[in-house]
PDB file of N, CA and C in Angstrom:
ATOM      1  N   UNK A   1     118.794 -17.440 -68.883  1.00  0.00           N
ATOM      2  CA  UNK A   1     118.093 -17.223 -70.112  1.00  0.00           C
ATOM      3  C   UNK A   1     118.325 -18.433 -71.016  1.00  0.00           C
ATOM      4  N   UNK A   2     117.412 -18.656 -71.848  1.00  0.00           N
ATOM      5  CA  UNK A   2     117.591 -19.609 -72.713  1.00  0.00           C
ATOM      6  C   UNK A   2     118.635 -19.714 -73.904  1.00  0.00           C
ATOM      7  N   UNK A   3     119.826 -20.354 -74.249  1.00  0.00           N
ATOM      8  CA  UNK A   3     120.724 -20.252 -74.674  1.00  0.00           C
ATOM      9  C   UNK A   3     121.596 -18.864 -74.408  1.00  0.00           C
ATOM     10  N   UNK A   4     121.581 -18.467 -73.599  1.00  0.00           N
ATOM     11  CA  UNK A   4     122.296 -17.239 -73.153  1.00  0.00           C
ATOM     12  C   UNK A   4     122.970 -18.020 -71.792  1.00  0.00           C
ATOM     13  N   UNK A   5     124.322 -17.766 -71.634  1.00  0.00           N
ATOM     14  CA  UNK A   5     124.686 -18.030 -70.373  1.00  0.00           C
ATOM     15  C   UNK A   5     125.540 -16.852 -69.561  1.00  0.00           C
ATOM     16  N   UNK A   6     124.953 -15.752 -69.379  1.00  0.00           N
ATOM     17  CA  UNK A   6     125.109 -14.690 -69.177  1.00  0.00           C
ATOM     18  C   UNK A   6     125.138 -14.671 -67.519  1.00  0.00           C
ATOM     19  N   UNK A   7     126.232 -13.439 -67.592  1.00  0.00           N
ATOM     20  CA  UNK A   7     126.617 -13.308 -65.837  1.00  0.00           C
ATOM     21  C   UNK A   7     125.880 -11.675 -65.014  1.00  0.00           C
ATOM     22  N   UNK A   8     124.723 -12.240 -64.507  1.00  0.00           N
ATOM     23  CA  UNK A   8     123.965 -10.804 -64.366  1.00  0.00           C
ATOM     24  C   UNK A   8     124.956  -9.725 -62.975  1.00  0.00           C
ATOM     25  N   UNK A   9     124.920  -8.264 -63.523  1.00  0.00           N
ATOM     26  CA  UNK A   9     125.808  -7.816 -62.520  1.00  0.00           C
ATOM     27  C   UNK A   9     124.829  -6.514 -62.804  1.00  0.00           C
ATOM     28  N   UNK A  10     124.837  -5.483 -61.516  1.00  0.00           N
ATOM     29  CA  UNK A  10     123.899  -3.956 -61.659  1.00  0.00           C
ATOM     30  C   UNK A  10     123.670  -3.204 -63.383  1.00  0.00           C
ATOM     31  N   UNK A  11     125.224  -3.487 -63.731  1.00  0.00           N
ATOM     32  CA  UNK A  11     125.409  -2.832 -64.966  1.00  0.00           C
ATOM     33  C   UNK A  11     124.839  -3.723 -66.040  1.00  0.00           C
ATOM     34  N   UNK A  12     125.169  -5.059 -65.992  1.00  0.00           N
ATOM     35  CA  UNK A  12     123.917  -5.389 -66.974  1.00  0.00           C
ATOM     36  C   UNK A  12     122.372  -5.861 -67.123  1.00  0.00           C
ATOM     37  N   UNK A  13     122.287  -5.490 -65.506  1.00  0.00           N
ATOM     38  CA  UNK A  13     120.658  -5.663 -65.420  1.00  0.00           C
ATOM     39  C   UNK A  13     120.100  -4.469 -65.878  1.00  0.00           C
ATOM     40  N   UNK A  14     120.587  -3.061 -65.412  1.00  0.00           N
ATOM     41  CA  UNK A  14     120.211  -2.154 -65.809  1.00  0.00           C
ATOM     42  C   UNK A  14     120.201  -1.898 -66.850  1.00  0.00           C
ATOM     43  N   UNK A  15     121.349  -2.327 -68.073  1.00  0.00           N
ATOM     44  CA  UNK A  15     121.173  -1.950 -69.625  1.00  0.00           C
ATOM     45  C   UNK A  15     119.910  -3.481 -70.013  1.00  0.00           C
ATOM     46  N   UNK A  16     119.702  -4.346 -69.795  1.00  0.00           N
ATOM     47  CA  UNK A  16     118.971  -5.259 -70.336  1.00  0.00           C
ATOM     48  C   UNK A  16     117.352  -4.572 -69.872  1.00  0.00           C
ATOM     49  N   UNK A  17     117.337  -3.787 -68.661  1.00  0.00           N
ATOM     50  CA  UNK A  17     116.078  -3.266 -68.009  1.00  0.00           C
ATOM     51  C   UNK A  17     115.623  -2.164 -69.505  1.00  0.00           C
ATOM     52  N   UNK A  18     116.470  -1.106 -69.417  1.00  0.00           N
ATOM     53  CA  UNK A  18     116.563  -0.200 -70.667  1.00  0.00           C
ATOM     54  C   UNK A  18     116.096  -0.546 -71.548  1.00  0.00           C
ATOM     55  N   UNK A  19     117.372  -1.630 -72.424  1.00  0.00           N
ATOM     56  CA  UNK A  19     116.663  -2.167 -73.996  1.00  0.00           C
ATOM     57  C   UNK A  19     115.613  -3.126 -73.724  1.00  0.00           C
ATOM     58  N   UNK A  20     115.076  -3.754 -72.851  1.00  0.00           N
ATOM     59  CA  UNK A  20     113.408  -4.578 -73.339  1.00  0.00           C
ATOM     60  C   UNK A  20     112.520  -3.293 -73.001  1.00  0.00           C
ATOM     61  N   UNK A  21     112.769  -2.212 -72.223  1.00  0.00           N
ATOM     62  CA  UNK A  21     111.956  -1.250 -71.878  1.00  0.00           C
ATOM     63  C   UNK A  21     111.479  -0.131 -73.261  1.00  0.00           C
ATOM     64  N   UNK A  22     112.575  -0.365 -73.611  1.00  0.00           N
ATOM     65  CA  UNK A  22     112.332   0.963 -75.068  1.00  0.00           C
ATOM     66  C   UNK A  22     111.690  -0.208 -76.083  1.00  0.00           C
ATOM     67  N   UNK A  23     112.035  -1.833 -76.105  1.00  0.00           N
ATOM     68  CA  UNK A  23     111.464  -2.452 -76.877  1.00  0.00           C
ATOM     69  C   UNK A  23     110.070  -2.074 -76.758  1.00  0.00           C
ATOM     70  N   UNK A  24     109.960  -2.528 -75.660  1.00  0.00           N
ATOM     71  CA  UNK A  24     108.217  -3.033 -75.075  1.00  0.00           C
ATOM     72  C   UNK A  24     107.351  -1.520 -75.339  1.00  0.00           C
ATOM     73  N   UNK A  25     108.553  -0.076 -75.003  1.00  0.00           N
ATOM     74  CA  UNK A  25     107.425   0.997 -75.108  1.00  0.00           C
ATOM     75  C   UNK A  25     107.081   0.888 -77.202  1.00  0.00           C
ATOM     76  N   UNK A  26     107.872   1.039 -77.307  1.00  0.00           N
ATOM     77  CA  UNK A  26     108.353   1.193 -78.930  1.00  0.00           C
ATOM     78  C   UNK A  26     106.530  -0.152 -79.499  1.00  0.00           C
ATOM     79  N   UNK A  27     107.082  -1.318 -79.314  1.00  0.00           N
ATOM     80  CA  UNK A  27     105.788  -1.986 -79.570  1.00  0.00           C
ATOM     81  C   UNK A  27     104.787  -1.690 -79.399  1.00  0.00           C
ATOM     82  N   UNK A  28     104.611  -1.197 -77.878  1.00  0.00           N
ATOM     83  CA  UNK A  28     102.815  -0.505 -77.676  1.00  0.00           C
ATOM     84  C   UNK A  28     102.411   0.579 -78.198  1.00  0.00           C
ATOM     85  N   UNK A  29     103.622   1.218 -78.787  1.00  0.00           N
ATOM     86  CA  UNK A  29     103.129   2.355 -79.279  1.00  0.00           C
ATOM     87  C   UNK A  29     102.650   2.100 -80.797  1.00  0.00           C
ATOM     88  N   UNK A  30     103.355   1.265 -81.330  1.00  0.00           N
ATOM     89  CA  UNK A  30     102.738   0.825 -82.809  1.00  0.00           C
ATOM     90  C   UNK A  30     101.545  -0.157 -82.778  1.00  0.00           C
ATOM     91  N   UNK A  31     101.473  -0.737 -81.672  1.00  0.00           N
ATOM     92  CA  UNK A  31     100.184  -1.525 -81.300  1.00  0.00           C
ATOM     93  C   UNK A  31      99.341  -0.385 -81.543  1.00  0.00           C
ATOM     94  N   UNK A  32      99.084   0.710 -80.463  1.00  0.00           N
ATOM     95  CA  UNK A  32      98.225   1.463 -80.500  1.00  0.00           C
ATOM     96  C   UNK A  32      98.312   2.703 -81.595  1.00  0.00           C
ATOM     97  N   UNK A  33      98.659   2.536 -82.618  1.00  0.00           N
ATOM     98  CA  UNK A  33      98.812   3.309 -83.871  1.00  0.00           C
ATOM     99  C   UNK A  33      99.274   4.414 -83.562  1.00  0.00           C
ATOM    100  N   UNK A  34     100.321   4.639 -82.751  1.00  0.00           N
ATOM    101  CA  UNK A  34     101.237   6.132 -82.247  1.00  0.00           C
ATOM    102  C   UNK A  34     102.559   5.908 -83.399  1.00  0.00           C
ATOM    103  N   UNK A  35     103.045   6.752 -82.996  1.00  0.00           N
ATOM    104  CA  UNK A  35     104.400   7.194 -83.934  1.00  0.00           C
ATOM    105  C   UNK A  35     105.173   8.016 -82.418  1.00  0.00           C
ATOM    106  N   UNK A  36     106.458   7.235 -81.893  1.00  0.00           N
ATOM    107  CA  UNK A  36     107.519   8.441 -81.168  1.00  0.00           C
ATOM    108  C   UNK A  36     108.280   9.181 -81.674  1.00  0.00           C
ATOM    109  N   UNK A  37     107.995   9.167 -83.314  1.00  0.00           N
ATOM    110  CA  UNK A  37     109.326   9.785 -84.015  1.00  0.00           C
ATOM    111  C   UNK A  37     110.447  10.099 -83.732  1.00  0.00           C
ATOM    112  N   UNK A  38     110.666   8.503 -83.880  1.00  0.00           N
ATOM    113  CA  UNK A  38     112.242   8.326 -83.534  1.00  0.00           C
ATOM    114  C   UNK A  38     112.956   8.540 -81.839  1.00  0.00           C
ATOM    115  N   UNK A  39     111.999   8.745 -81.323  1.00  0.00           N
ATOM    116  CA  UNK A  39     112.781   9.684 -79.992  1.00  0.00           C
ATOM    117  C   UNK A  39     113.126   7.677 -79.070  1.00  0.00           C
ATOM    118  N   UNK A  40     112.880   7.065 -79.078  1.00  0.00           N
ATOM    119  CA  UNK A  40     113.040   5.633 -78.465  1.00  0.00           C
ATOM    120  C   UNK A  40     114.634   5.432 -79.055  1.00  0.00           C
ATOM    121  N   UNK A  41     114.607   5.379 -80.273  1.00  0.00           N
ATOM    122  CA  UNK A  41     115.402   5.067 -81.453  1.00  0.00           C
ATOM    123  C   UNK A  41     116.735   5.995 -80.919  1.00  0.00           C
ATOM    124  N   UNK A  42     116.646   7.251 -80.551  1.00  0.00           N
ATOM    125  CA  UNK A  42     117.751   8.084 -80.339  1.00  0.00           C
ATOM    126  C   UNK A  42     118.397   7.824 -79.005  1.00  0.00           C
ATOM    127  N   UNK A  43     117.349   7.432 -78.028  1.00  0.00           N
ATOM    128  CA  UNK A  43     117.696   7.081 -76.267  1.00  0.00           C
ATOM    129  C   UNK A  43     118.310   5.655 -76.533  1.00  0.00           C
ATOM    130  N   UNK A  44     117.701   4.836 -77.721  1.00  0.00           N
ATOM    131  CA  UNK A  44     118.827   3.508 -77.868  1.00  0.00           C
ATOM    132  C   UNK A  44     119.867   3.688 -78.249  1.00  0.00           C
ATOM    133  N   UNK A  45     120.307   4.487 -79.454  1.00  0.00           N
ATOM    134  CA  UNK A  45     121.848   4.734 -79.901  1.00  0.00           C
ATOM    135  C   UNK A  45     122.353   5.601 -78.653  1.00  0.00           C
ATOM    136  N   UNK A  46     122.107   6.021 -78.100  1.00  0.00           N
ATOM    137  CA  UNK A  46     122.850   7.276 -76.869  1.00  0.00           C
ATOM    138  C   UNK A  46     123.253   6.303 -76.126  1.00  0.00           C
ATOM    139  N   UNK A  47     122.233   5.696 -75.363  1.00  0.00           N
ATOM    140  CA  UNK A  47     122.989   5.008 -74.137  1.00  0.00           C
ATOM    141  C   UNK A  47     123.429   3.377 -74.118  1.00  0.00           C
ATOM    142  N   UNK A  48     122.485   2.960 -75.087  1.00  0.00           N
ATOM    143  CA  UNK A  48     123.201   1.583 -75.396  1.00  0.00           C
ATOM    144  C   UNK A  48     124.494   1.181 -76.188  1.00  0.00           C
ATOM    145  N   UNK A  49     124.124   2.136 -77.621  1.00  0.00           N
ATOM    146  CA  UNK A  49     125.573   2.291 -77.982  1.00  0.00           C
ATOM    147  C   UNK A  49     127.040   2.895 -77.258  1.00  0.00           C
ATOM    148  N   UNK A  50     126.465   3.825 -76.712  1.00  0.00           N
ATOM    149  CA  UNK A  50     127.769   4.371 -75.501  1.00  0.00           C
ATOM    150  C   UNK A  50     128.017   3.181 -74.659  1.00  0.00           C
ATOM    151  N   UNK A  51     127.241   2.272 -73.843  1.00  0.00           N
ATOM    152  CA  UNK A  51     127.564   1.106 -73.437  1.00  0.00           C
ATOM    153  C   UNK A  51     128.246   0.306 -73.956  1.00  0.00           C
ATOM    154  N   UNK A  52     128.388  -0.212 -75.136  1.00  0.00           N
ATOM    155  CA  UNK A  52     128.853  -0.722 -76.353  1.00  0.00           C
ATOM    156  C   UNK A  52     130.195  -0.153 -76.075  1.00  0.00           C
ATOM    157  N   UNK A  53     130.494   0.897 -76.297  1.00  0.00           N
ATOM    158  CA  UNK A  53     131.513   1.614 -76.507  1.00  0.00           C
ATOM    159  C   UNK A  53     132.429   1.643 -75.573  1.00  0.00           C
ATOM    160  N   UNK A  54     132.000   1.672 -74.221  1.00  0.00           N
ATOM    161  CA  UNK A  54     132.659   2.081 -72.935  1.00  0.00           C
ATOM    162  C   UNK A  54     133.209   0.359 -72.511  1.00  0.00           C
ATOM    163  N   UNK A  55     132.245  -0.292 -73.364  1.00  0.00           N
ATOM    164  CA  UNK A  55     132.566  -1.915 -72.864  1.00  0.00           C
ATOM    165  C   UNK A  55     133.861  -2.619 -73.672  1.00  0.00           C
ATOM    166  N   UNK A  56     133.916  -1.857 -74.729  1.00  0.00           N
ATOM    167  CA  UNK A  56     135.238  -2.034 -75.496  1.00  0.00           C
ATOM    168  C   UNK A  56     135.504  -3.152 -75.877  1.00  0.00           C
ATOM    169  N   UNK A  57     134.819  -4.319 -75.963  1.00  0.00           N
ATOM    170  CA  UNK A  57     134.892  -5.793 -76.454  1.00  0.00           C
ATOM    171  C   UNK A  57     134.949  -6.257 -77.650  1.00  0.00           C
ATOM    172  N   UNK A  58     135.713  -6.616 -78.416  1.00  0.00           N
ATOM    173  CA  UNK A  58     135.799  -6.507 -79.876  1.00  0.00           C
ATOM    174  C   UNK A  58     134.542  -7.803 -80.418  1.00  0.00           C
ATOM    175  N   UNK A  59     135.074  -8.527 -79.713  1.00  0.00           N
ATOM    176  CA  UNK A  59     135.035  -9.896 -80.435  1.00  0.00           C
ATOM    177  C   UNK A  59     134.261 -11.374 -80.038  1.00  0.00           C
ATOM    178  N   UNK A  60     133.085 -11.635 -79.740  1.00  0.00           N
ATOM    179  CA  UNK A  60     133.270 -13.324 -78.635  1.00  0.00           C
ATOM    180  C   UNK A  60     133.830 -14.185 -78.937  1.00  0.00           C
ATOM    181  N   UNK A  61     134.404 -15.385 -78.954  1.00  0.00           N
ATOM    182  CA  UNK A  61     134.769 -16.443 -79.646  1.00  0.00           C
ATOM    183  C   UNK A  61     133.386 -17.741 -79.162  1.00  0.00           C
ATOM    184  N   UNK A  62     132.314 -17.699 -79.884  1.00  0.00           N
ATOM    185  CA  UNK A  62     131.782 -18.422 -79.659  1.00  0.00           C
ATOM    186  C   UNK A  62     131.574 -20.354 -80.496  1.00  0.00           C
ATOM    187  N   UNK A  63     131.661 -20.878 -79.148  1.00  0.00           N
ATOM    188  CA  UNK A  63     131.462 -22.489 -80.217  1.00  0.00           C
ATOM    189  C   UNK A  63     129.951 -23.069 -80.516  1.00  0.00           C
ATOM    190  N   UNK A  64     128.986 -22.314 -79.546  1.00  0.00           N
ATOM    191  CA  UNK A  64     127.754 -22.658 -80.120  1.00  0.00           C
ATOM    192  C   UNK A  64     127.546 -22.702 -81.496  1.00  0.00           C
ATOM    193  N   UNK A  65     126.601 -23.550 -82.362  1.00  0.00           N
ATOM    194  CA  UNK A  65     125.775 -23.773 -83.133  1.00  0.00           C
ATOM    195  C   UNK A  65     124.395 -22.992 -83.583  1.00  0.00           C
ATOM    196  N   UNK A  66     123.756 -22.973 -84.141  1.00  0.00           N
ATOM    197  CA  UNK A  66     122.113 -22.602 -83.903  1.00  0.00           C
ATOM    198  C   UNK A  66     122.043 -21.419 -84.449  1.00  0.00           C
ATOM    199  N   UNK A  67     120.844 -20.772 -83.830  1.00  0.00           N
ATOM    200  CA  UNK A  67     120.492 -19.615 -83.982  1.00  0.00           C
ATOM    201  C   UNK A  67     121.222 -18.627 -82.900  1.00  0.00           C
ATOM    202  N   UNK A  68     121.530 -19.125 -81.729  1.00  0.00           N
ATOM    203  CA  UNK A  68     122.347 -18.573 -80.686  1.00  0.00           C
ATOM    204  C   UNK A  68     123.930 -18.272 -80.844  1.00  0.00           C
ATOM    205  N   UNK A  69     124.304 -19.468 -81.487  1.00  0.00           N
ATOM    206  CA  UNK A  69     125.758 -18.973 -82.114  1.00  0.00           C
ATOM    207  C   UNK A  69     125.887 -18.188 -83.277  1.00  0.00           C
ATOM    208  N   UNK A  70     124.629 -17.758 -84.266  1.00  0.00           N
ATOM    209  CA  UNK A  70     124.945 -16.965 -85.112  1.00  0.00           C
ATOM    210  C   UNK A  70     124.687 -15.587 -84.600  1.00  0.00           C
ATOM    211  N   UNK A  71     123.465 -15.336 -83.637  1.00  0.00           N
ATOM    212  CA  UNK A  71     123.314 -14.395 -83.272  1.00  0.00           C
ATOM    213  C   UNK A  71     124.225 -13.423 -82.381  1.00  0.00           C
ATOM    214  N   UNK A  72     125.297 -14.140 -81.858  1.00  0.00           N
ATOM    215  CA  UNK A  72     126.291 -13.853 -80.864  1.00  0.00           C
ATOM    216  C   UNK A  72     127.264 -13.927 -82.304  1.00  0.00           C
ATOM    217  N   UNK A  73     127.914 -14.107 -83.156  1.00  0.00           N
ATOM    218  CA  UNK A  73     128.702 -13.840 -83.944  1.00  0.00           C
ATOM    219  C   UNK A  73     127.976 -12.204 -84.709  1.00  0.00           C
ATOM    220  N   UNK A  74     127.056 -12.227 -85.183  1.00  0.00           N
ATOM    221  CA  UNK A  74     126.912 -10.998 -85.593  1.00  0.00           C
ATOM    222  C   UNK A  74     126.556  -9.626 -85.030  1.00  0.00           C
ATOM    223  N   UNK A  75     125.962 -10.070 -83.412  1.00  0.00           N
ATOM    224  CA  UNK A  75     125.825  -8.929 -82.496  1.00  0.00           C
ATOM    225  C   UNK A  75     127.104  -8.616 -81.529  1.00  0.00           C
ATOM    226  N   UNK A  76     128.534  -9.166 -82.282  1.00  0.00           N
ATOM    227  CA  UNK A  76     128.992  -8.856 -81.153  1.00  0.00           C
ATOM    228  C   UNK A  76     130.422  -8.410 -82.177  1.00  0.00           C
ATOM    229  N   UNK A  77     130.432  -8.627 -83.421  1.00  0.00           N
ATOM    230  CA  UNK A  77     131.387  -8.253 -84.160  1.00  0.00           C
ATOM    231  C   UNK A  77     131.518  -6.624 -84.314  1.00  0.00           C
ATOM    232  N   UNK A  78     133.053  -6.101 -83.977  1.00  0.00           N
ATOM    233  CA  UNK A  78     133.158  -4.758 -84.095  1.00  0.00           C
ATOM    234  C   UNK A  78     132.202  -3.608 -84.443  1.00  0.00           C
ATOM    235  N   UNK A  79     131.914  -3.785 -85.632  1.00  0.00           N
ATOM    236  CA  UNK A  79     131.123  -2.900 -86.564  1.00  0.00           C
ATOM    237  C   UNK A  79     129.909  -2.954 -86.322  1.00  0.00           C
ATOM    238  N   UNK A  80     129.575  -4.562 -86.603  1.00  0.00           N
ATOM    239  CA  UNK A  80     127.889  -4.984 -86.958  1.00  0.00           C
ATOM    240  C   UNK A  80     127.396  -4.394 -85.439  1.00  0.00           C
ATOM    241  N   UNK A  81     127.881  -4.669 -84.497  1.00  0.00           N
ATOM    242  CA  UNK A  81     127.298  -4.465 -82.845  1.00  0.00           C
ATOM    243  C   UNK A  81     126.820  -3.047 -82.866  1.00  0.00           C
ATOM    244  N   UNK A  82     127.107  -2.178 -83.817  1.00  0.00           N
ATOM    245  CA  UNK A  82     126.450  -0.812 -83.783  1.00  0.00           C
ATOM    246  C   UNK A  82     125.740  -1.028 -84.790  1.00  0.00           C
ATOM    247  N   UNK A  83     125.799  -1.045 -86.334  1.00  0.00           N
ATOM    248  CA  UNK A  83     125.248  -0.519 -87.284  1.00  0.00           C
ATOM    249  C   UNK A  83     123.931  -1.211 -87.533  1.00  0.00           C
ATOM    250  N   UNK A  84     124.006  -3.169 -87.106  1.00  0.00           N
ATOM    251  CA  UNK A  84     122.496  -3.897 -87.145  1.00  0.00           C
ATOM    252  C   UNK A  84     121.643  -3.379 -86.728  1.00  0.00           C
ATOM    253  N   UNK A  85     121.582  -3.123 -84.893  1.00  0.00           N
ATOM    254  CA  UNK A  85     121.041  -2.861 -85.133  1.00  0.00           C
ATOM    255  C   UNK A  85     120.244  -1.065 -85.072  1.00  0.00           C
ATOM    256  N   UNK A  86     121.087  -0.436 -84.770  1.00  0.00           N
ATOM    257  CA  UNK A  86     120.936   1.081 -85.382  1.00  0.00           C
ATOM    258  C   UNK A  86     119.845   1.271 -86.671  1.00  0.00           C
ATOM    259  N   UNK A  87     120.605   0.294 -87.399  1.00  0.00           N
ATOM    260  CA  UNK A  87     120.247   0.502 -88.875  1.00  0.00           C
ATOM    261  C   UNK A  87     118.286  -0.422 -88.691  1.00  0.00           C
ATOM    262  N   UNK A  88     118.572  -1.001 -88.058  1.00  0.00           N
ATOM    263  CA  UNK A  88     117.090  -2.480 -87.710  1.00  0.00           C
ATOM    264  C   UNK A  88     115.819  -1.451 -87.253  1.00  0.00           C
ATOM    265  N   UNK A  89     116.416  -0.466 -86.319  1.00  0.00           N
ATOM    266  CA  UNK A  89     115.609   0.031 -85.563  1.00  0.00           C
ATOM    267  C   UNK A  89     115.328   1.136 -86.095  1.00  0.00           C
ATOM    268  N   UNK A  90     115.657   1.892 -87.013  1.00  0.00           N
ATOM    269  CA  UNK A  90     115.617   3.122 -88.049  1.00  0.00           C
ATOM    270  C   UNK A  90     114.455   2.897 -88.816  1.00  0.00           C
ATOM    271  N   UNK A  91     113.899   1.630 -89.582  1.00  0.00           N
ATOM    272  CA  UNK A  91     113.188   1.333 -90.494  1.00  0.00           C
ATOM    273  C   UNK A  91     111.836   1.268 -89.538  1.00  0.00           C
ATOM    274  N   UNK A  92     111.049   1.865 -90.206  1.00  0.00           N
ATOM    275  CA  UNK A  92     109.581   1.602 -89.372  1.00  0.00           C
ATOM    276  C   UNK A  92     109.292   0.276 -89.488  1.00  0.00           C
ATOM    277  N   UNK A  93     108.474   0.469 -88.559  1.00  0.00           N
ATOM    278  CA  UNK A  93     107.551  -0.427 -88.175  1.00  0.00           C
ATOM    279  C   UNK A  93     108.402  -1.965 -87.708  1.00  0.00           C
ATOM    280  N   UNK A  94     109.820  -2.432 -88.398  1.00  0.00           N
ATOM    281  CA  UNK A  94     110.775  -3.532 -88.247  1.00  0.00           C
ATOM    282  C   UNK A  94     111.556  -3.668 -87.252  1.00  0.00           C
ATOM    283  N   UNK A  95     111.638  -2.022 -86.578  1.00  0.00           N
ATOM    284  CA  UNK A  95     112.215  -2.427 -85.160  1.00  0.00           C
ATOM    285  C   UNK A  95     111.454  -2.116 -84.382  1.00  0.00           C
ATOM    286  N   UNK A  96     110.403  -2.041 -84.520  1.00  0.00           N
ATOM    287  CA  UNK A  96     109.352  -2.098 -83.333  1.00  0.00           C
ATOM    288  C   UNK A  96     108.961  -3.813 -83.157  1.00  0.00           C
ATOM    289  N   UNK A  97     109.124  -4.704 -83.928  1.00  0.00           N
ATOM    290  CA  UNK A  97     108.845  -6.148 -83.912  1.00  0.00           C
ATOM    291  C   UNK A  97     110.027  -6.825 -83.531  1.00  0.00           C
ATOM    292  N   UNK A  98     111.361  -6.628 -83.700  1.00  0.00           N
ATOM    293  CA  UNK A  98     112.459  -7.350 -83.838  1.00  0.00           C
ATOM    294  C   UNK A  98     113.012  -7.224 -82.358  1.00  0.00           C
ATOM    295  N   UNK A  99     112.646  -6.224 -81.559  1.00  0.00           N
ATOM    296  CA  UNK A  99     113.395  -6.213 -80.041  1.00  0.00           C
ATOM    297  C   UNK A  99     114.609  -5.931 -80.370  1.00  0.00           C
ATOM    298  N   UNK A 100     115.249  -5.618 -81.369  1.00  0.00           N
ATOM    299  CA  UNK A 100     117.045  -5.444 -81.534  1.00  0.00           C
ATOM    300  C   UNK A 100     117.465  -5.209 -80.326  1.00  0.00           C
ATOM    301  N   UNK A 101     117.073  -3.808 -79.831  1.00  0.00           N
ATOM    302  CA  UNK A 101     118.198  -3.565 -78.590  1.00  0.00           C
ATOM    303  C   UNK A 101     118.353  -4.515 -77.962  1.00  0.00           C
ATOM    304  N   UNK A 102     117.031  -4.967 -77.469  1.00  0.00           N
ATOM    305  CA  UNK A 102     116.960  -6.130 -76.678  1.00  0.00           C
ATOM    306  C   UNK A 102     118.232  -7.460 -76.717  1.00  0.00           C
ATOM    307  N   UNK A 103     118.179  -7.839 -77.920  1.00  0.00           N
ATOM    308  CA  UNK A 103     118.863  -8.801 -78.610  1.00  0.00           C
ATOM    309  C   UNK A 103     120.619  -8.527 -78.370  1.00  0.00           C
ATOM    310  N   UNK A 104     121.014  -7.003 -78.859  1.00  0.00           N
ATOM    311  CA  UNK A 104     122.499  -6.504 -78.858  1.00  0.00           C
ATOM    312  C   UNK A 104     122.802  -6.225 -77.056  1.00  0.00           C
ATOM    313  N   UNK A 105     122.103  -6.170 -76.282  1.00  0.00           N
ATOM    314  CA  UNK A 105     121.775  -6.445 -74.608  1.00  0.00           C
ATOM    315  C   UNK A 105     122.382  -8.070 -74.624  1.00  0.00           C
ATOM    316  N   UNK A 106     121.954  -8.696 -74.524  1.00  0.00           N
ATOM    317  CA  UNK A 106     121.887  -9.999 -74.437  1.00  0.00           C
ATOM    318  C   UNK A 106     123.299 -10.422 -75.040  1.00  0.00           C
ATOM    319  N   UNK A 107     123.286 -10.091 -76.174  1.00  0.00           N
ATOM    320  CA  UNK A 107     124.674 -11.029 -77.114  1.00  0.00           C
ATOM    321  C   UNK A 107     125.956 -10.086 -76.659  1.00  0.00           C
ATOM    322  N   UNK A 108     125.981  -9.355 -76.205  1.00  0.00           N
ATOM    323  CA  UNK A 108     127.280  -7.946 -75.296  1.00  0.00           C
ATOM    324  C   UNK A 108     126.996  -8.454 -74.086  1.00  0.00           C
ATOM    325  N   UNK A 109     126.435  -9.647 -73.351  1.00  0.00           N
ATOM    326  CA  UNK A 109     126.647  -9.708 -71.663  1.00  0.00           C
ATOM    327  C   UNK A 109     127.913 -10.338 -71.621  1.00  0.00           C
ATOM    328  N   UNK A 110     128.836 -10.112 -70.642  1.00  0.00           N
ATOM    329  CA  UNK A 110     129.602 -11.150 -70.323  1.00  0.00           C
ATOM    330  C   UNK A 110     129.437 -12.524 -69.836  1.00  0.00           C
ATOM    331  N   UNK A 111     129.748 -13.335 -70.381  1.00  0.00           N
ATOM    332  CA  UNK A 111     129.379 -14.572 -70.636  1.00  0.00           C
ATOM    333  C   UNK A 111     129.688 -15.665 -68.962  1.00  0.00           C
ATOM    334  N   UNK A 112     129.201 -16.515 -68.400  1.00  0.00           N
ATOM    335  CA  UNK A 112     129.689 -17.433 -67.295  1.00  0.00           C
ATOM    336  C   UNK A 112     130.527 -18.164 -68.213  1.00  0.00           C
ATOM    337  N   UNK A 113     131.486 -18.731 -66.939  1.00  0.00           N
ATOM    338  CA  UNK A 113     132.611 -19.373 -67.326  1.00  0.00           C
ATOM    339  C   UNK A 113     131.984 -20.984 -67.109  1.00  0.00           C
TER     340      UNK A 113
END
C-alpha cells in the first residue's frame, strides 16, 4: 500500500476486507439516497473495535513525516483508535465519505520490519 508498510496475514486481510466493505456499502447507500440507520455503524464498533481490543497495542512509535505519520499517530493512540473514529462515523453523511474504518484497518496493521 502506499505509505503503509504493512504485513498482510488471514487476520488482517480479513478485518481490512470488512472495513473497506462496510465503507464501500455505507457510500452506495448514500450515493443512492438510502439511510442503514446506523446498522453499518454498529457491525463497525462490534467487530472492528473488538479487534482493536483483542489486539491490545497501545502505541506505534512512528518516524514518518506527512500525512502518513500523522495519521498513524492519531489512529493508533490508546483512546483516539476508538473514539475518531466511532465518533467520524456517527455523524451523517461524514462517515460515509471519510472511509474511517477503513483508515483505523490500515494504521492498527502490524507494521514490516
Amino acid at each position: 500500500m502506499i505509505g503503509f508498510n504493512v504485513k498482510f496475514s488471514p487476520e488482517s486481510l480479513a478485518m481490512l476486507v470488512l472495513a473497506v466493505g462496510i465503507d464501500v456499502i455505507g457510500l452506495i447507500l448514500l450515493l443512492c439516497a438510502l439511510d442503514d440507520f446506523g446498522l453499518l455503524d454498529i457491525v463497525g464498533i462490534i467487530f472492528i473495535n473488538s479487534w482493536l481490543i483483542m489486539k491490545g497495542r497501545a502505541k506505534v512509535e512512528t518516524k514518518k513525516g506527512g500525512v502518513v505519520g500523522f495519521l498513524k499517530k492519531q489512529f493508533t493512540h490508546p483512546w483516539k483508535k476508538f473514539a475518531l473514529p466511532t465518533l467520524t462515523e456517527l455523524v451523517p453523511y461524514l462517515g460515509s465519505f471519510l472511509f474511517m474504518w477503513t483508515i483505523t484497518v490500515l494504521c492498527n496493521l502490524d507494521v514490516e520490519e
